[in-house]
N, C-alpha and C. Protein backbone atom coordinates (compact mmCIF):
# COMPACT_ATOMS: atom_id res chain seq x y z
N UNK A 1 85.82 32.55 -3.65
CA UNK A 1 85.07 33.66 -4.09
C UNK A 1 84.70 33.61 -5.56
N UNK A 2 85.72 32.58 -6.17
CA UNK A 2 84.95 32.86 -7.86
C UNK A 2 83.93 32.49 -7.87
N UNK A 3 82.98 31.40 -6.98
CA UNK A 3 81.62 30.73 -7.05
C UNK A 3 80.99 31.76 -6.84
N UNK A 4 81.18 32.97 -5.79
CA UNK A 4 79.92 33.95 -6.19
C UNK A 4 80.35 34.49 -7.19
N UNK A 5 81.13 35.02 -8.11
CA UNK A 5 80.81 35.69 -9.37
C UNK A 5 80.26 35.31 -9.99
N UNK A 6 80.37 33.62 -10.40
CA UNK A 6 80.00 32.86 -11.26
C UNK A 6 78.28 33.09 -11.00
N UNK A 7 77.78 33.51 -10.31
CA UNK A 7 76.10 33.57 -9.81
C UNK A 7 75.83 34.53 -10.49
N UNK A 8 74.55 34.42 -10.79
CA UNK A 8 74.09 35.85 -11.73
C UNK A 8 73.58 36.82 -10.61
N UNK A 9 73.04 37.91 -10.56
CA UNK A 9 72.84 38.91 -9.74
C UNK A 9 71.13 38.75 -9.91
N UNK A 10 70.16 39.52 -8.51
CA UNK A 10 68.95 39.34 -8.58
C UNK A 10 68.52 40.05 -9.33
N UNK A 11 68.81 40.96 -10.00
CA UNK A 11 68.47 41.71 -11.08
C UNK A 11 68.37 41.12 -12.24
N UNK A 12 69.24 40.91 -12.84
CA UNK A 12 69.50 39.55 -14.05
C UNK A 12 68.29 38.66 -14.21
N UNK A 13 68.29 38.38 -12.83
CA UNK A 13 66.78 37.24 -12.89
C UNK A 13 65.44 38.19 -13.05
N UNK A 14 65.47 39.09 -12.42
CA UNK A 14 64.29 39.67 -12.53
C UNK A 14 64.24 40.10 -14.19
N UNK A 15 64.80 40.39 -14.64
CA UNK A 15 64.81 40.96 -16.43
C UNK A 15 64.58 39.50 -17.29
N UNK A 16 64.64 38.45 -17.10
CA UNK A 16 64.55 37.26 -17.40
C UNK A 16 62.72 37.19 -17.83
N UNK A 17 61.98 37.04 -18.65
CA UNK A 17 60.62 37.06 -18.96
C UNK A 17 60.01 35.79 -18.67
N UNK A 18 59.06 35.85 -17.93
CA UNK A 18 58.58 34.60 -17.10
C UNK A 18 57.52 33.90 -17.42
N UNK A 19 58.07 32.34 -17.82
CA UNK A 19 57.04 31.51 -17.99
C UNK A 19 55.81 31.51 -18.02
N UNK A 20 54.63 31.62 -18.97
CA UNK A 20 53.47 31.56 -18.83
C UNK A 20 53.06 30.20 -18.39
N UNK A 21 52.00 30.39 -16.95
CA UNK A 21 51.45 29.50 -16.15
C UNK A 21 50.46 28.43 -17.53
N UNK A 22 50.17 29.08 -18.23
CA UNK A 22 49.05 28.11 -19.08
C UNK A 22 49.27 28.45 -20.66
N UNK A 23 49.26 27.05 -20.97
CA UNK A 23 50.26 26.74 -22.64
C UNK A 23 48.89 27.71 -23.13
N UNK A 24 49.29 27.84 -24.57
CA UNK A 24 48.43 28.31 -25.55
C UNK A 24 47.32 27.50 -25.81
N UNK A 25 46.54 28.09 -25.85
CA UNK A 25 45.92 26.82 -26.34
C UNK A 25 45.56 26.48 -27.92
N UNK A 26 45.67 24.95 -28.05
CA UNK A 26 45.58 24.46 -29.15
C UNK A 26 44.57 24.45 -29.78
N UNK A 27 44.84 24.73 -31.41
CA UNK A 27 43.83 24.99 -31.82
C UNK A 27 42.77 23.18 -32.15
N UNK A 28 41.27 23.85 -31.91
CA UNK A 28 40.19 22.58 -31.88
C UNK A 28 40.35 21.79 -33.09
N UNK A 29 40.35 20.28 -33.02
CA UNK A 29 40.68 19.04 -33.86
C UNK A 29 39.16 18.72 -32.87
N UNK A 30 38.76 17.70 -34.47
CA UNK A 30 37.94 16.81 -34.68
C UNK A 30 37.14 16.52 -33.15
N UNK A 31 37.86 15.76 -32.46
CA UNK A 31 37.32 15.33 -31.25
C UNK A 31 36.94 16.04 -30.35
N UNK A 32 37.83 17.17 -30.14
CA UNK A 32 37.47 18.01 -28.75
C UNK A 32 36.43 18.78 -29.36
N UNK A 33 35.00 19.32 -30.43
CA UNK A 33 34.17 19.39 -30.92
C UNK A 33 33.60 18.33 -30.36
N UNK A 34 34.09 17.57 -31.13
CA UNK A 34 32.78 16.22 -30.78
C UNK A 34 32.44 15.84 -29.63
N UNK A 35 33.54 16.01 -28.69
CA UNK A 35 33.32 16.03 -26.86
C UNK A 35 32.87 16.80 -26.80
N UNK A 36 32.87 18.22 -26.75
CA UNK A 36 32.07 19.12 -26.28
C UNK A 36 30.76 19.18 -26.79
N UNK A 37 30.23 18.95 -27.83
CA UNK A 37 29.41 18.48 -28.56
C UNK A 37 28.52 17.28 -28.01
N UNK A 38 29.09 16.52 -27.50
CA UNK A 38 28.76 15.23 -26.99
C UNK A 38 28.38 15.57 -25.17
N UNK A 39 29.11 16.31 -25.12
CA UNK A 39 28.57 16.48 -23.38
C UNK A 39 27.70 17.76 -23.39
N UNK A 40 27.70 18.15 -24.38
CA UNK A 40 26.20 19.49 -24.56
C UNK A 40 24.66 18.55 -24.75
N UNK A 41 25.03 17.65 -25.32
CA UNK A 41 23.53 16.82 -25.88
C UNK A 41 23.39 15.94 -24.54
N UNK A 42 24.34 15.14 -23.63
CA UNK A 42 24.26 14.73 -22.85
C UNK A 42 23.59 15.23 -21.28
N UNK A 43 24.12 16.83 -21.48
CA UNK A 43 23.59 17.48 -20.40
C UNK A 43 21.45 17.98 -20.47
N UNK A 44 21.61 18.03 -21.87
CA UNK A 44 20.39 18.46 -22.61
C UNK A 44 18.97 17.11 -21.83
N UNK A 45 20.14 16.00 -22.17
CA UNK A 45 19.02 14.13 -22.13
C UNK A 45 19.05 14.16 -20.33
N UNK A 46 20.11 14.70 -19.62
CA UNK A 46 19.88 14.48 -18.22
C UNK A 46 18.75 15.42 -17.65
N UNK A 47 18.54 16.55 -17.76
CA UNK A 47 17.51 17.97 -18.17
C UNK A 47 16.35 16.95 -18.36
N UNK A 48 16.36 16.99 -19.26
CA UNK A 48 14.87 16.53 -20.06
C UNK A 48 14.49 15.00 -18.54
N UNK A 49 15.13 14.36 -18.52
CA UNK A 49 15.29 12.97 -17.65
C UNK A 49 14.82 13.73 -15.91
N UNK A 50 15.43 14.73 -15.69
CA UNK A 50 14.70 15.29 -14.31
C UNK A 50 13.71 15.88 -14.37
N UNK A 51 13.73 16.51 -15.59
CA UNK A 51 12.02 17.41 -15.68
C UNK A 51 10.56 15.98 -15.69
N UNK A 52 11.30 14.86 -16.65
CA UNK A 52 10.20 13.81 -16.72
C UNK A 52 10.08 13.47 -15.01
N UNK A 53 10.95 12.96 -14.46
CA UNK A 53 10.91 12.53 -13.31
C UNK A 53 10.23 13.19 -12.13
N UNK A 54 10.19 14.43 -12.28
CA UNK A 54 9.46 15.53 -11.41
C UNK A 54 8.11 15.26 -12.07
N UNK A 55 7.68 15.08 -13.08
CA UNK A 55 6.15 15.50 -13.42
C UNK A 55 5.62 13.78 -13.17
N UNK A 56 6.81 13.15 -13.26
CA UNK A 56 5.79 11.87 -12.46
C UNK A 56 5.79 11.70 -11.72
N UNK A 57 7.15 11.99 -10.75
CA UNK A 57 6.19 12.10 -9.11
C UNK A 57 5.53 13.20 -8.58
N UNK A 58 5.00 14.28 -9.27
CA UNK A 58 3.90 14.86 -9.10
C UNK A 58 2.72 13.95 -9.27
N UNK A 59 2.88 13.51 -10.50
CA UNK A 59 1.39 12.47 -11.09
C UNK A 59 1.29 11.25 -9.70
N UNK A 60 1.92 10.61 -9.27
CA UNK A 60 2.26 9.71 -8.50
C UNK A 60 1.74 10.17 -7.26
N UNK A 61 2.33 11.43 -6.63
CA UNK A 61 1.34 12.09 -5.71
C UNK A 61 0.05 12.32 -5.59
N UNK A 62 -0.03 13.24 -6.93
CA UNK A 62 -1.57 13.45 -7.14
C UNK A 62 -2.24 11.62 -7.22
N UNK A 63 -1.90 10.61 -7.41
CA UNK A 63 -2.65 9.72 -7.84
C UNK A 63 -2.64 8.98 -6.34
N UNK A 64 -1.75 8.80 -5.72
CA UNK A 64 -1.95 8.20 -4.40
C UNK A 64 -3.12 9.42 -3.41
N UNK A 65 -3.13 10.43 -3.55
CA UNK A 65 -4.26 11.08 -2.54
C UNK A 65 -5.30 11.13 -3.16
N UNK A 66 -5.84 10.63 -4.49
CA UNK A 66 -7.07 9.97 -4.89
C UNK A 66 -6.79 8.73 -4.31
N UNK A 67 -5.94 8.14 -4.26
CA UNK A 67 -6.09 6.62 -3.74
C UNK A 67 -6.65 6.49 -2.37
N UNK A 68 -5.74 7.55 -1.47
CA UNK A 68 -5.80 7.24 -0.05
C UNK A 68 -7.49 8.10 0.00
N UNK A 69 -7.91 8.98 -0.67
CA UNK A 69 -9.18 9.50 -0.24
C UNK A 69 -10.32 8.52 -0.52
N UNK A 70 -10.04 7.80 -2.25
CA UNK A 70 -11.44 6.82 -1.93
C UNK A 70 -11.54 5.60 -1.32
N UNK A 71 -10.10 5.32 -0.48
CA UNK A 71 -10.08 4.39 0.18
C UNK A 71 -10.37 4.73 1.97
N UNK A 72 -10.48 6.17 2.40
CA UNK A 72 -10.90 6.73 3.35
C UNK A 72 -12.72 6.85 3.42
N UNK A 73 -12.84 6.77 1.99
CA UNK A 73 -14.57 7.02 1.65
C UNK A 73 -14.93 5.52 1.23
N UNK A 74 -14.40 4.19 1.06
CA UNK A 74 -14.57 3.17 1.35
C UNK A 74 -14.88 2.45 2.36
N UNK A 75 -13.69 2.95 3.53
CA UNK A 75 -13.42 2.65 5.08
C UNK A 75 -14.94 2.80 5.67
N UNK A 76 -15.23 4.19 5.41
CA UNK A 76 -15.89 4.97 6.38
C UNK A 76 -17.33 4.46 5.50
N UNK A 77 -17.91 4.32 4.67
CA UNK A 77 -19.18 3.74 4.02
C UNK A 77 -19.32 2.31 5.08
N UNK A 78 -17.85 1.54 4.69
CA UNK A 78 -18.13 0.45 5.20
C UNK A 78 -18.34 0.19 6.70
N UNK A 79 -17.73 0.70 7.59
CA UNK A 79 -18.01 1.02 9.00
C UNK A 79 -19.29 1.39 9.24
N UNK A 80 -20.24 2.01 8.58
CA UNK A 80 -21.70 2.95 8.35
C UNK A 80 -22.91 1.62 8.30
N UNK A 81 -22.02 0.98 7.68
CA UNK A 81 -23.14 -0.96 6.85
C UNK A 81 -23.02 -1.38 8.32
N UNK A 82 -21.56 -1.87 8.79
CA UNK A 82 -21.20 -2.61 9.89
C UNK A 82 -22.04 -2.19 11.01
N UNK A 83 -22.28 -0.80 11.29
CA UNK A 83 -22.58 -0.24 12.74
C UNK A 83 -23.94 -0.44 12.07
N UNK A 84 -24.74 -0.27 11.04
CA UNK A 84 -26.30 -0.33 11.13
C UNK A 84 -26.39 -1.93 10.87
N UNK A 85 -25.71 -3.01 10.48
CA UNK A 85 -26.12 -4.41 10.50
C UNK A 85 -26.29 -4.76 11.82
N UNK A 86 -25.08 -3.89 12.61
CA UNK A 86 -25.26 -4.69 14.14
C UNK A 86 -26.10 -4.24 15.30
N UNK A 87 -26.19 -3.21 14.38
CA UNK A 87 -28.11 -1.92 15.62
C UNK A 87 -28.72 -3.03 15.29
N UNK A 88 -29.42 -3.52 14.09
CA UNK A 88 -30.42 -4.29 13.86
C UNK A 88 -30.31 -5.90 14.43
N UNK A 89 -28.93 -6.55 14.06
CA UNK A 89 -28.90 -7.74 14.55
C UNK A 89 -29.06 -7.41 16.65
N UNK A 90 -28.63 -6.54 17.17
CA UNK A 90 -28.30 -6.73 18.34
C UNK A 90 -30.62 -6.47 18.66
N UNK A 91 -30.93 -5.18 17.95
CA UNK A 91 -32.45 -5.15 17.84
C UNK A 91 -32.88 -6.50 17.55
N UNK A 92 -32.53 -7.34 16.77
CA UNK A 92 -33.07 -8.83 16.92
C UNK A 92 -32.81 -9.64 17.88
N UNK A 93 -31.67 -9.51 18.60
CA UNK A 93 -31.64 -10.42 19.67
C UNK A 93 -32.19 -10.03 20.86
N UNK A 94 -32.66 -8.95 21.16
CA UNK A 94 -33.37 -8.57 22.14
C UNK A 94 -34.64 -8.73 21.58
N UNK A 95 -35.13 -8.64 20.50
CA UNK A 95 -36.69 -9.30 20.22
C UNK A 95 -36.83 -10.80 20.50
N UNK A 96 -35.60 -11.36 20.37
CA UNK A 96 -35.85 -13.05 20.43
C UNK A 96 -35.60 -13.33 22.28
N UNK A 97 -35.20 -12.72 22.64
CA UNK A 97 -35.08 -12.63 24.32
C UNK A 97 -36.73 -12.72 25.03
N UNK A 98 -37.38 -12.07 24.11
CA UNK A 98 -38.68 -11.76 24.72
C UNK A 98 -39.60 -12.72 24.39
N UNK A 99 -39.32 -13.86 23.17
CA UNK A 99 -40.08 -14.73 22.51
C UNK A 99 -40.14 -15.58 23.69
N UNK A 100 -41.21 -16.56 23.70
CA UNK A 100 -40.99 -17.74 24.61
C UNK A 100 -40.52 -18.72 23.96
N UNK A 101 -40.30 -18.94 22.83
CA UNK A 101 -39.88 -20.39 21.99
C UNK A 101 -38.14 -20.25 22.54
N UNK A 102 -37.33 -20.94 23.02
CA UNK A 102 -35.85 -21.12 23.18
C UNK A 102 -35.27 -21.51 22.05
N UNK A 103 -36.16 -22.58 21.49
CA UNK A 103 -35.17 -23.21 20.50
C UNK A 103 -35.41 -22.19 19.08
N UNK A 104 -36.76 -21.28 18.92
CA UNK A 104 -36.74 -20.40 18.07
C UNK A 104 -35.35 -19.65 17.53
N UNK A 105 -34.70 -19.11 18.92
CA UNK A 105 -33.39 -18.38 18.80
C UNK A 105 -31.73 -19.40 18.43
N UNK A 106 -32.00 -20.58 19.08
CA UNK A 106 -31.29 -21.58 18.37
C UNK A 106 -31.27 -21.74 17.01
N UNK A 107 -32.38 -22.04 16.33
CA UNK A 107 -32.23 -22.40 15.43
C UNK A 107 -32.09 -20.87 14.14
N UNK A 108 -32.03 -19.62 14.78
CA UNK A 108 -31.61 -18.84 14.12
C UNK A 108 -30.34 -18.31 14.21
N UNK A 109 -29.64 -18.72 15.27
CA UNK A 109 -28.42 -19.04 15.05
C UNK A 109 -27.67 -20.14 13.75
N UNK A 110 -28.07 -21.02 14.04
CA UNK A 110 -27.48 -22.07 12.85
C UNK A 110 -28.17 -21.73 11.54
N UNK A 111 -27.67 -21.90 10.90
CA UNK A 111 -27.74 -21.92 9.25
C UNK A 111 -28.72 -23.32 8.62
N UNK A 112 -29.87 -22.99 8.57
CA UNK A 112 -30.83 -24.14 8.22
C UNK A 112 -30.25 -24.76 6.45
N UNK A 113 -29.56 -23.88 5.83
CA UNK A 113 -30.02 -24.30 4.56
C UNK A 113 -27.98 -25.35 4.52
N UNK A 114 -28.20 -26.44 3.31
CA UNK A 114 -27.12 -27.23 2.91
C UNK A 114 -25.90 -27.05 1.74
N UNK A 115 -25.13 -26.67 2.09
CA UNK A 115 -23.76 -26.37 1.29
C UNK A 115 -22.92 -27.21 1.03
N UNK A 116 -22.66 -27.52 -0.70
CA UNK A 116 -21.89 -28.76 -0.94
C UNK A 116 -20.51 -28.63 0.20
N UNK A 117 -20.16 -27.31 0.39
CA UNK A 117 -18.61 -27.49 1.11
C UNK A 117 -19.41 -28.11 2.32
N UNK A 118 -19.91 -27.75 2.78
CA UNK A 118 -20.38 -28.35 4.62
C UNK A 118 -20.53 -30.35 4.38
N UNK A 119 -21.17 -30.68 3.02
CA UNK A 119 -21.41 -32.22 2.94
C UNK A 119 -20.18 -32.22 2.93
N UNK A 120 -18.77 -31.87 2.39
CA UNK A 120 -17.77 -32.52 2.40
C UNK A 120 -16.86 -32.36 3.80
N UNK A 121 -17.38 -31.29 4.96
CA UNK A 121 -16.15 -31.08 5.92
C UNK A 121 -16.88 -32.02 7.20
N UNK A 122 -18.37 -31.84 6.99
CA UNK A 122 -18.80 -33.42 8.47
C UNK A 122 -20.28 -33.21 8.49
N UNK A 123 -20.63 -34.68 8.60
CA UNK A 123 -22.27 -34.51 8.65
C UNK A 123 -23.19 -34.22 9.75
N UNK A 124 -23.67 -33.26 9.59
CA UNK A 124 -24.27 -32.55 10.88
C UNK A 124 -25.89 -32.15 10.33
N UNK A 125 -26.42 -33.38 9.49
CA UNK A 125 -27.91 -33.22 9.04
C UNK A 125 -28.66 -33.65 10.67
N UNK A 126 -28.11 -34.50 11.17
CA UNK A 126 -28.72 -35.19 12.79
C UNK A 126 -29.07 -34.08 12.90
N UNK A 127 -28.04 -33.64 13.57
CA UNK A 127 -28.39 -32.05 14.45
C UNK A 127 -28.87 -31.29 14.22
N UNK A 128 -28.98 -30.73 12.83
CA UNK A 128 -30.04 -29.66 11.99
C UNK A 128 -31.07 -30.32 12.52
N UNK A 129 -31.66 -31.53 12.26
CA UNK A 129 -33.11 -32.20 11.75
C UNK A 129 -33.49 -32.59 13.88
N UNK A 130 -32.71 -32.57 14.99
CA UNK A 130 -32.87 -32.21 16.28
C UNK A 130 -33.35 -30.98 16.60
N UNK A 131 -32.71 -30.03 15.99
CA UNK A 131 -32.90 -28.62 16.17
C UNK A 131 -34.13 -28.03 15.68
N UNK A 132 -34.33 -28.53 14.21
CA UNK A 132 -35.85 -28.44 14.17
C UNK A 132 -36.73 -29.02 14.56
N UNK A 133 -36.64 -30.35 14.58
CA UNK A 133 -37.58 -30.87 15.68
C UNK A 133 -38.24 -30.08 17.11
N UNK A 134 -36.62 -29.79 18.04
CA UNK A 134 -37.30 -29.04 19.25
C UNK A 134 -37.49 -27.82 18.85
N UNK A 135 -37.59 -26.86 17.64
CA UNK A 135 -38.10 -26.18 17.06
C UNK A 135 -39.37 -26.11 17.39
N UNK A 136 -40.15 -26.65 16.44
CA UNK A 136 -41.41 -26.82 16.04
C UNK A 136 -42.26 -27.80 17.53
N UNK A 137 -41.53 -29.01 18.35
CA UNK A 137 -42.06 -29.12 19.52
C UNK A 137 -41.08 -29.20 20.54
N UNK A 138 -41.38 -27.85 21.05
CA UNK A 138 -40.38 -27.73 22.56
C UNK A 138 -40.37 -28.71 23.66
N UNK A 139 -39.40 -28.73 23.98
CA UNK A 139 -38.61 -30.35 24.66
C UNK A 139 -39.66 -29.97 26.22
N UNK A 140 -40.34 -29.17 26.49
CA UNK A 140 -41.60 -29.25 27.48
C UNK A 140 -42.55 -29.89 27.13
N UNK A 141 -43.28 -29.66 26.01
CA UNK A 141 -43.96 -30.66 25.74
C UNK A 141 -43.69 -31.85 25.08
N UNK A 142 -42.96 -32.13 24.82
CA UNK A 142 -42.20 -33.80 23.98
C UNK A 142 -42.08 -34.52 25.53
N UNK A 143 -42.02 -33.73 27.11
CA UNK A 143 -41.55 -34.58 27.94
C UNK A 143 -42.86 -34.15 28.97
N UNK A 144 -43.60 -33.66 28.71
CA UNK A 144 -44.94 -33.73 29.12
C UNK A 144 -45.74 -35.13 28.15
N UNK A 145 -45.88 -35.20 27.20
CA UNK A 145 -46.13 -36.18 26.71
C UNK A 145 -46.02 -37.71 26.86
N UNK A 146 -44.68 -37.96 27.25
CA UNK A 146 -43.71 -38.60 27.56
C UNK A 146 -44.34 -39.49 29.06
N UNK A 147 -44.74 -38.24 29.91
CA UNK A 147 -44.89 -38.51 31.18
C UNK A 147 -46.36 -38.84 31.01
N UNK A 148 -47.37 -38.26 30.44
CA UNK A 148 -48.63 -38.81 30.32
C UNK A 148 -48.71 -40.03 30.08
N UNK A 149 -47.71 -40.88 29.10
CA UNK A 149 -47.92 -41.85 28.36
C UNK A 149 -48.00 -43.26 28.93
């Protein structure tokens, strides 16, 4: 029984003045200024760093839907050339349908005139200089001739 006397009573403890959860605080030295100081200017440069970043990908936006529009008004011009080159070319080949010359439409197919690249990839002057030939006299009469002779 002396071990419980030796115990203090719950009262005792309660009159006992109780630890403050959080020290005093110390008074500010040099550094903790300069940190706080230092992460005020830091927060200031990250600020400034998102506001830039927002106004250029605004600019970036705005500059790609000028992009994509005069490249929609490029598209569409160029499709406009394409569909009226080929009214007219397809209007020419039905005019040459009606010609009686055959080799007329041949030889407007091939490319009469000479390009240094073409002398260097194969010589095909024969065949130009055939083509105009039955050009100018159709292989009916070169073999009417032929047979008279």
């Amino acid at each position: 029984m002396a071990e419980f006397l030796e115990m203090p009573d719950a009262e005792e403890e309660e009159q006992e003045t109780p630890q403050p959860l959080m020290p005093d605080p110390e008074p500010e030295d040099a550094l903790t200024v300069f940190n706080r100081e230092w992460n005020q200017k830091l927060e200031e440069k990250r600020q400034k760093e998102e506001a830039a970043e927002e106004e250029s990908r605004a600019s970036a936006a705005e500059d790609l839907a000028s992009w994509e529009s005069q490249r929609e008004n490029r598209l569409n011009s160029k499709k406009e050339i394409n569909r009226s080159e080929e009214q007219v070319l397809l209007e020419q080949q039905e005019s040459d349908l009606d010609a009686g010359n055959v080799w007329d439409r041949v030889t407007k197919l091939i490319e009469t005139g000479v390009d240094a690249d073409e002398l260097e990839k194969a010589d095909v002057s024969r065949m130009r200089k055939l083509f105009i030939q039955l050009k100018n006299e159709p292989l009916e009469a070169s073999r009417g001739a032929m047979v008279e002779a």
